[in-house]
N, C-alpha and C. Protein backbone atom coordinates (compact mmCIF):
# COMPACT_ATOMS: atom_id res chain seq x y z
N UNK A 1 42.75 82.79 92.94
CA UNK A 1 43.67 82.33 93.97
C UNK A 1 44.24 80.98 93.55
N UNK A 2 45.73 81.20 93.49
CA UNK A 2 45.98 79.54 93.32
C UNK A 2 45.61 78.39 94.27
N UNK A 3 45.75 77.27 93.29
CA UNK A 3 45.11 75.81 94.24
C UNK A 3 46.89 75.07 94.94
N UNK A 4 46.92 74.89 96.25
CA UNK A 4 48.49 74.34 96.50
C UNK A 4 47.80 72.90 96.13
N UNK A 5 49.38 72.61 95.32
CA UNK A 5 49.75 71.27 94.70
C UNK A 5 49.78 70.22 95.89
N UNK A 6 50.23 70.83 96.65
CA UNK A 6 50.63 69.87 98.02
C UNK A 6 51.86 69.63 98.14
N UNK A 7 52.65 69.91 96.92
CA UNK A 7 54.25 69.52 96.99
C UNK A 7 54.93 70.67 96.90
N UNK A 8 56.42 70.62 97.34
CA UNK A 8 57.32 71.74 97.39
C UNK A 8 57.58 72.28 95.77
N UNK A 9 57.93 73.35 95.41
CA UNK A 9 58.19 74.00 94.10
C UNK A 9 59.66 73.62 93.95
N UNK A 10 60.54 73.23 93.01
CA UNK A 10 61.73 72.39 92.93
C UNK A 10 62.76 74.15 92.65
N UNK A 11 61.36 74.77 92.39
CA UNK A 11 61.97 76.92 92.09
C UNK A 11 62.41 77.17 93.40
N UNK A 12 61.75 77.13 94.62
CA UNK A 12 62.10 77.56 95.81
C UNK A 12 61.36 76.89 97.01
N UNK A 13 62.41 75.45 96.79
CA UNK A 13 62.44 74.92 98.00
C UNK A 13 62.17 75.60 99.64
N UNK A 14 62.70 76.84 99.19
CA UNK A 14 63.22 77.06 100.83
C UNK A 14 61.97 78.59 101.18
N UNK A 15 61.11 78.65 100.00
CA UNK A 15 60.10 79.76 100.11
C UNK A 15 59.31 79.72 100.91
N UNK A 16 58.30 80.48 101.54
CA UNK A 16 57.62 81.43 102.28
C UNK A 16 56.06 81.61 101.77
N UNK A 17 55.74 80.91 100.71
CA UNK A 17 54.74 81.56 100.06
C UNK A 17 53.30 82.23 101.23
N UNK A 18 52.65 82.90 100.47
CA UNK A 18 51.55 83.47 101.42
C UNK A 18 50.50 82.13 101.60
N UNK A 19 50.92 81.18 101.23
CA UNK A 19 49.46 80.21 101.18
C UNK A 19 50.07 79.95 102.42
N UNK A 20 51.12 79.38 102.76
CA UNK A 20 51.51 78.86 103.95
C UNK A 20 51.13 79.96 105.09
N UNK A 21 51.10 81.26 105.15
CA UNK A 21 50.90 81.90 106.12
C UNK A 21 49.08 81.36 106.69
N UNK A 22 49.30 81.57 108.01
CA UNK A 22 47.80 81.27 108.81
C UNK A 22 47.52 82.65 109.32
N UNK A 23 45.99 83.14 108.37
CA UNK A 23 45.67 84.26 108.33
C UNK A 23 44.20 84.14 108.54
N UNK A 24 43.50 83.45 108.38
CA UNK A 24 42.06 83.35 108.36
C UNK A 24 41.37 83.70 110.03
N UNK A 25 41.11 84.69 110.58
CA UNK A 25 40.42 84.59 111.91
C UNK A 25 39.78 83.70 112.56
N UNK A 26 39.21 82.83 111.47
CA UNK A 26 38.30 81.54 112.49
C UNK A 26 39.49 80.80 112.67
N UNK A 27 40.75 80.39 111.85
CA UNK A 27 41.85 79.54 112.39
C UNK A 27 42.07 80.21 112.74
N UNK A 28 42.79 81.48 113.04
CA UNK A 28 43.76 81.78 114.39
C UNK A 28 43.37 81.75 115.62
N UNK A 29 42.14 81.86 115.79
CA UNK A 29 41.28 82.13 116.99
C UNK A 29 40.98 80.37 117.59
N UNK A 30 40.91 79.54 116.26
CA UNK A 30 41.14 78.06 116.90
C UNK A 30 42.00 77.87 117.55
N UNK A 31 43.41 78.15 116.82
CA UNK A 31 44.56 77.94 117.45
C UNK A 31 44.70 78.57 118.65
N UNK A 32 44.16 79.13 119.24
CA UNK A 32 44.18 79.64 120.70
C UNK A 32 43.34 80.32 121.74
N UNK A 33 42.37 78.87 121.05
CA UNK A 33 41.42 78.42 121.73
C UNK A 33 41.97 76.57 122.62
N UNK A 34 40.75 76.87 123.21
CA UNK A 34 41.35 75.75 123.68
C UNK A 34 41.45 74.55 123.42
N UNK A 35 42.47 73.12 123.62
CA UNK A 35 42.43 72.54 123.27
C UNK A 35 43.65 72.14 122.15
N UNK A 36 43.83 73.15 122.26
CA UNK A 36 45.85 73.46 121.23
C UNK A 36 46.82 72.99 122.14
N UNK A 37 47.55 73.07 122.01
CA UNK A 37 48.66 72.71 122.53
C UNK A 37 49.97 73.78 122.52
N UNK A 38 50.64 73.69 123.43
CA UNK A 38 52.01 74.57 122.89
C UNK A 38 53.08 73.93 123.57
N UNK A 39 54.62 74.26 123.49
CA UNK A 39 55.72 74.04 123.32
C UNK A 39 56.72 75.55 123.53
N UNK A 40 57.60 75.38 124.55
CA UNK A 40 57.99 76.64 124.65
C UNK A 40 59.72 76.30 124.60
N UNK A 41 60.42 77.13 123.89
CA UNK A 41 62.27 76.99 124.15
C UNK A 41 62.35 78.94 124.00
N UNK A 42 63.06 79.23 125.26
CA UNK A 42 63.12 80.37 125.32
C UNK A 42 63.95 81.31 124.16
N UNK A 43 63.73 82.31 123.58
CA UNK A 43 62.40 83.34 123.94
C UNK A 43 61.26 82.78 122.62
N UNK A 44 61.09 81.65 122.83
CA UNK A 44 59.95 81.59 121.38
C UNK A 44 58.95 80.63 122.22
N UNK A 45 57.83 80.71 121.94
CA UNK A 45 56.70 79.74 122.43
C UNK A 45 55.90 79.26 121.11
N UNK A 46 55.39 78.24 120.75
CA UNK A 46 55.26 77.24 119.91
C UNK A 46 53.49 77.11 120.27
N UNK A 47 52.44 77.60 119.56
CA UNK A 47 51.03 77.13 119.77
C UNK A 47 51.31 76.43 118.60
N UNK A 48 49.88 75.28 118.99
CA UNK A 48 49.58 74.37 117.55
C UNK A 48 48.59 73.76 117.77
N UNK A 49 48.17 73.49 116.83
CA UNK A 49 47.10 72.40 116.43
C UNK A 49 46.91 71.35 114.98
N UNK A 50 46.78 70.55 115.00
CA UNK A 50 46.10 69.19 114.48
C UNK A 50 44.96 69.46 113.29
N UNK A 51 44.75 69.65 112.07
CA UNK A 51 43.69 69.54 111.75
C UNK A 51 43.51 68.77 110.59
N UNK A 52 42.52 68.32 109.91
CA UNK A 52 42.62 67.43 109.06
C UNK A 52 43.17 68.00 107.38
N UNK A 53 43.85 67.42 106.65
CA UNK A 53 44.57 67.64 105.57
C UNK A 53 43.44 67.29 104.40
N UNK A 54 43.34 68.51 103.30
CA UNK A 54 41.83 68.15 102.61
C UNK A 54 43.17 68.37 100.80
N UNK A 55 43.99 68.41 101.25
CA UNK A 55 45.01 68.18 99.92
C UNK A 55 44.93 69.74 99.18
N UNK A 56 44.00 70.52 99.52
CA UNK A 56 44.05 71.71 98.97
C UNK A 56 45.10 73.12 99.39
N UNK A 57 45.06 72.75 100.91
CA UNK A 57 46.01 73.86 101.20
C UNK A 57 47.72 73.27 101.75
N UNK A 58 48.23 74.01 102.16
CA UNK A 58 49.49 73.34 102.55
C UNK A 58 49.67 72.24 103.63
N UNK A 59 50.06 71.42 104.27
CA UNK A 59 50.12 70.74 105.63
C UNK A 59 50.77 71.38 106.56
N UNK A 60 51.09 72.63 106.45
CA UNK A 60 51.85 73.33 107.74
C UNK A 60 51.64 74.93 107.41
N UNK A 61 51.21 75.48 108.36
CA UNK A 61 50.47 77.22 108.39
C UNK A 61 50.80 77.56 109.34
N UNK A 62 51.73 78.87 108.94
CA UNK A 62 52.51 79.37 110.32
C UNK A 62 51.91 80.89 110.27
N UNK A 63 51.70 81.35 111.68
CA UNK A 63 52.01 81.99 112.29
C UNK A 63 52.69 82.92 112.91
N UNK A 64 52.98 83.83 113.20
CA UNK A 64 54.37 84.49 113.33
C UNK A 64 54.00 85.68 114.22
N UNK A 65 54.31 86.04 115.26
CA UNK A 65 53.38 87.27 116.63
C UNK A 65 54.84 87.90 117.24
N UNK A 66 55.28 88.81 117.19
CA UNK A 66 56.19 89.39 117.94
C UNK A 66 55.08 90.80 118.64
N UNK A 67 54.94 90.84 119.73
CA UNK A 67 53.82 91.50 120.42
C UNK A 67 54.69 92.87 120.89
N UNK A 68 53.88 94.06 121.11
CA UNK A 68 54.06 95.23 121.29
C UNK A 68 54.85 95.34 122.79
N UNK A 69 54.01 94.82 123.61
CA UNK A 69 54.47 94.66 124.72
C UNK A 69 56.18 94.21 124.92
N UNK A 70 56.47 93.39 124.39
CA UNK A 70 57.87 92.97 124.07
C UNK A 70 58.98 93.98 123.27
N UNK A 71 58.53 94.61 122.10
CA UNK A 71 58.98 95.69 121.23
C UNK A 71 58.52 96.54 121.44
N UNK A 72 59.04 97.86 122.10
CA UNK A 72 58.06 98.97 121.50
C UNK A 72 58.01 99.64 120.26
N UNK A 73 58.78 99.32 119.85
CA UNK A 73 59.28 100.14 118.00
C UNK A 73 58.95 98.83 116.98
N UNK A 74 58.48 99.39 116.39
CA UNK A 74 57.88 98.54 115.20
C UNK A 74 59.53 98.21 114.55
N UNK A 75 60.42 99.01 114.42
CA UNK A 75 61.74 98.66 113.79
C UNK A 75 62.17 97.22 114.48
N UNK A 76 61.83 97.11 115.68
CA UNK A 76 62.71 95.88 116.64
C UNK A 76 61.37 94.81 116.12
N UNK A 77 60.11 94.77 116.54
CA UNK A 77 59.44 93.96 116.14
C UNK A 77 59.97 93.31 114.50
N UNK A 78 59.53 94.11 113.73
CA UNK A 78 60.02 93.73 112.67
C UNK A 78 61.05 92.87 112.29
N UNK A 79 62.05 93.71 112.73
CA UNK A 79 63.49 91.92 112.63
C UNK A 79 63.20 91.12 113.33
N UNK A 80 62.20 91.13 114.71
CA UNK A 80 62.40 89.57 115.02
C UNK A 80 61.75 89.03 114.50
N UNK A 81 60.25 89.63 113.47
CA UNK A 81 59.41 88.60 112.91
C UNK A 81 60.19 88.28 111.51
N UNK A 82 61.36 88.68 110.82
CA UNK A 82 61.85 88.49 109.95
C UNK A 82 63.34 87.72 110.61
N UNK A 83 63.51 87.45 111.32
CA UNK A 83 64.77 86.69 111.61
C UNK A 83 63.63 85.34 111.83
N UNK A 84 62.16 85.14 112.49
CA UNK A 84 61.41 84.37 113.23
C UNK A 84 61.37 83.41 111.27
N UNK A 85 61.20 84.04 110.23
CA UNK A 85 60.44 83.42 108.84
C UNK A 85 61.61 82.98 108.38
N UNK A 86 62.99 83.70 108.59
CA UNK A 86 64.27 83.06 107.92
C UNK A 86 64.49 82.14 108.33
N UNK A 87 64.28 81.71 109.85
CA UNK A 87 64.69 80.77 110.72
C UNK A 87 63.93 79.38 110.00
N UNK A 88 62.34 79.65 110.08
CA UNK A 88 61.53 78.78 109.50
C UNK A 88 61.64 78.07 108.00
N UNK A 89 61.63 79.50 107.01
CA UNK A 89 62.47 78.48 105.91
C UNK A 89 62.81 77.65 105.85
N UNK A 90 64.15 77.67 106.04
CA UNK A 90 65.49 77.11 106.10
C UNK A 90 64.77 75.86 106.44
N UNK A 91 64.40 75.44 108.05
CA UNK A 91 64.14 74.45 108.72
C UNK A 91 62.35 74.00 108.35
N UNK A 92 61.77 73.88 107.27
CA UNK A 92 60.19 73.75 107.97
C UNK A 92 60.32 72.47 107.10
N UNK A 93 60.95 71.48 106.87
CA UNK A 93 60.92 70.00 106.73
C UNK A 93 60.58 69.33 107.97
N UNK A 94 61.47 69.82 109.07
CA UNK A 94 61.33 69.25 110.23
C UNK A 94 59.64 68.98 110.48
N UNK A 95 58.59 69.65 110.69
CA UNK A 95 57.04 69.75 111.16
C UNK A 95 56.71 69.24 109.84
N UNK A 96 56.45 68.96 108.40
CA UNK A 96 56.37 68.32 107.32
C UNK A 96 56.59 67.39 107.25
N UNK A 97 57.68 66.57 107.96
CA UNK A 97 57.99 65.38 108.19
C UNK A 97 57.88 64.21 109.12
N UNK A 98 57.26 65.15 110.33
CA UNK A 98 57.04 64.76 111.23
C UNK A 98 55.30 64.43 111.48
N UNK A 99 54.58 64.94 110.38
CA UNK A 99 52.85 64.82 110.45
C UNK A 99 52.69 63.93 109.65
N UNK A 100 51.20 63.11 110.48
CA UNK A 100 50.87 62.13 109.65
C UNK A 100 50.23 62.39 108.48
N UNK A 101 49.84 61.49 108.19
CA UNK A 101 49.26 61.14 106.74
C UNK A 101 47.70 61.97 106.79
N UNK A 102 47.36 62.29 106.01
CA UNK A 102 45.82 63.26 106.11
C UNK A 102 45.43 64.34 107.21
N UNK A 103 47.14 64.86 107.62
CA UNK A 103 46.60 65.81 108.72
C UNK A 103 47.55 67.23 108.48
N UNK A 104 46.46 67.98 109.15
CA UNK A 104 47.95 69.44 108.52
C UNK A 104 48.09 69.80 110.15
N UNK A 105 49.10 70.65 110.14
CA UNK A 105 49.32 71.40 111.21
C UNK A 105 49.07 73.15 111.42
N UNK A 106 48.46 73.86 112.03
CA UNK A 106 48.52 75.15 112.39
C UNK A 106 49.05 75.56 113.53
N UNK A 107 50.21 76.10 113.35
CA UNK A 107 51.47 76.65 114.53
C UNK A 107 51.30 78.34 114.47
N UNK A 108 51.77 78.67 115.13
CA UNK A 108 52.08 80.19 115.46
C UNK A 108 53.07 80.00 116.78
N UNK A 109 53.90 81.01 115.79
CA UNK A 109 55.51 80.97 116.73
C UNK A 109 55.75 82.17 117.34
N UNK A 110 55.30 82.40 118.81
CA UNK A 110 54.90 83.80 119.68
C UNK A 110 56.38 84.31 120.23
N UNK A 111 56.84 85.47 119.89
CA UNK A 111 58.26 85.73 120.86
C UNK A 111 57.73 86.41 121.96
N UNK A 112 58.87 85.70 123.05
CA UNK A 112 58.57 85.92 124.56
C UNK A 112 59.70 87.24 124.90
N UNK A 113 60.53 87.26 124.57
CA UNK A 113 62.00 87.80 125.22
C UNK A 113 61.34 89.33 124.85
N UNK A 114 61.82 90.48 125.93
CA UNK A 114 62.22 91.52 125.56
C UNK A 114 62.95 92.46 124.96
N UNK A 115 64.23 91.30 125.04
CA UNK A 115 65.23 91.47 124.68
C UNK A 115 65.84 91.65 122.85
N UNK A 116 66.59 91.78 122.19
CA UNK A 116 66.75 91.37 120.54
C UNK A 116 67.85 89.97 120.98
N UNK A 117 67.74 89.33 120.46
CA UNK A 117 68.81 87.93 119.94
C UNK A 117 68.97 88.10 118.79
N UNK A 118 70.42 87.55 118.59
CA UNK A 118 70.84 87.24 117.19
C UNK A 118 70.07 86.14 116.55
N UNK A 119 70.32 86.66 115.00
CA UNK A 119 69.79 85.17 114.31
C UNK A 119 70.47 84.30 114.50
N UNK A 120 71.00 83.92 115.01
CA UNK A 120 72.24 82.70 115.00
C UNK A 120 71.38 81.66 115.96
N UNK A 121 71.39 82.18 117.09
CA UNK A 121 70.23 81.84 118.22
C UNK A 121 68.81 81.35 117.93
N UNK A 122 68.29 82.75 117.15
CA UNK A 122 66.61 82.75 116.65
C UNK A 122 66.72 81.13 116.36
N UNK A 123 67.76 80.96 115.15
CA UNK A 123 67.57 80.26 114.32
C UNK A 123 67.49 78.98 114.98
N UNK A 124 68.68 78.41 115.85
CA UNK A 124 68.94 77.58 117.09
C UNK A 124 67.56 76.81 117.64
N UNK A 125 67.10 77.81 118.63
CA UNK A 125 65.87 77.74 119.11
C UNK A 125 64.90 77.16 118.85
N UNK A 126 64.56 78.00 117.38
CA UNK A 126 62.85 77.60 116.17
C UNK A 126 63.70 75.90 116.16
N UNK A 127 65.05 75.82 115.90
CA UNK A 127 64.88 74.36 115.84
C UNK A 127 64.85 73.46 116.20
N UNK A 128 64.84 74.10 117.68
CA UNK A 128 64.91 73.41 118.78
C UNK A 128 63.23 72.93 119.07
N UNK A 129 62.57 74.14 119.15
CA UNK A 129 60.98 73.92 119.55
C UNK A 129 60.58 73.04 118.04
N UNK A 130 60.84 73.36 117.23
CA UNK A 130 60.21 72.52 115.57
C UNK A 130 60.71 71.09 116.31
N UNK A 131 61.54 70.59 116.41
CA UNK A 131 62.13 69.51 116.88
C UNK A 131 60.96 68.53 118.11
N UNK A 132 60.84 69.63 119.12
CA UNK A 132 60.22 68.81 120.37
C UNK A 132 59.04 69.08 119.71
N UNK A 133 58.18 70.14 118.71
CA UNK A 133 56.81 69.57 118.49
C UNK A 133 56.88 68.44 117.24
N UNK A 134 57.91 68.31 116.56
CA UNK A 134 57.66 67.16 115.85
C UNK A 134 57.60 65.80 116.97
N UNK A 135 58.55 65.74 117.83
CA UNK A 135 58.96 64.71 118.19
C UNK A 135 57.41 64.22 119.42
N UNK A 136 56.63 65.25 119.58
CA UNK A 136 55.49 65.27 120.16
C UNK A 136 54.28 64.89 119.60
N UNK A 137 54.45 65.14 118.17
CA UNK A 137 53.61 64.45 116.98
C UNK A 137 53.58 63.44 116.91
N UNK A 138 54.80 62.95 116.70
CA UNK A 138 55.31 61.27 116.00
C UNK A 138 54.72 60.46 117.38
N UNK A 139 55.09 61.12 118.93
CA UNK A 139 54.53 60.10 119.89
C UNK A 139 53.45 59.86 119.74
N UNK A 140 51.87 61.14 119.45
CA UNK A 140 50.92 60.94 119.52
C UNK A 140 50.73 60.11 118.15
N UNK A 141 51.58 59.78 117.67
CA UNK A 141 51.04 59.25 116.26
C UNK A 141 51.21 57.69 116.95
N UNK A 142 52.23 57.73 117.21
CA UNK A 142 52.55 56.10 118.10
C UNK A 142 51.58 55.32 118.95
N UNK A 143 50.87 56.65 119.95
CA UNK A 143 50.34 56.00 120.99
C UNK A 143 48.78 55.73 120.07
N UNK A 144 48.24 56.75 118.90
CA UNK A 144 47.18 56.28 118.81
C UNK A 144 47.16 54.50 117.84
N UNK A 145 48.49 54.29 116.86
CA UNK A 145 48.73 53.28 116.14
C UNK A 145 48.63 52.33 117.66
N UNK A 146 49.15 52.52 118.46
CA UNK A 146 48.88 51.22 119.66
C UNK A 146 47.73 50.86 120.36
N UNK A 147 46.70 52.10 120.09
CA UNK A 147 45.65 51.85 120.16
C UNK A 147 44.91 50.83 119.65
């Protein structure tokens, strides 16, 4: 298994790799457990958590849940969890930039809507919620430095 460098690949900035995915059962089951936090901009809801950065794996592990209940056809699920990773790409500087120093983040980005949205929107949205949980970071980073 490769070891992450900790830094972006200059090959594909804008990649996906599987290290970044959050797959391990004892983390996912942290993440929503209690004590996480979430963030909601409709139809996407935002879990997360805080954990400490050991330089080995990435600083940001996503998540990605488009639920049955919402889709019944695996065809509709499917694009939204693939419009949900294009969206992220593009934008996952935002949560990278926004964490402190020796800490990673574990998110999972849950779709709410029944409905399909365009990517245009998807995309909108994720950057809307990436936005208010960075900007939710940086406070708690503030209030504990005033500590």
């Amino acid at each position: 298994m490769p070891v992450f460098s900790g830094e972006l690949s200059m090959e594909k900035p804008f990649g996906f790799p599987k290290i970044e995915h959050l797959c391990l059962r004892t983390d996912v089951e942290a993440l929503f457990a209690s004590g996480s936090r979430a963030s909601s901009v409709y139809p996407l809801r935002a879990v997360y958590r805080l954990v400490d950065h050991d330089g080995k794996e990435p600083k940001v592990k996503v998540l990605i849940s488009v639920s049955k209940r919402c889709f019944k056809h695996a065809v509709d699920r499917n694009r939204a969890k693939r419009q949900l990773r294009e969206a992220y790409r593009h934008h996952k500087d935002i949560l990278r930039e926004a964490l402190p120093e020796n800490t990673a983040l574990h998110i999972g980005f849950l779709w709410l809507s029944n409905k399909p949205v365009t990517s245009a929107v998807v995309e909108e949205r994720l950057v809307k919620l990436m936005q208010n949980v960075g900007d939710k970071l940086l406070k708690e980073q503030e209030n504990k430095n005033n500590e």
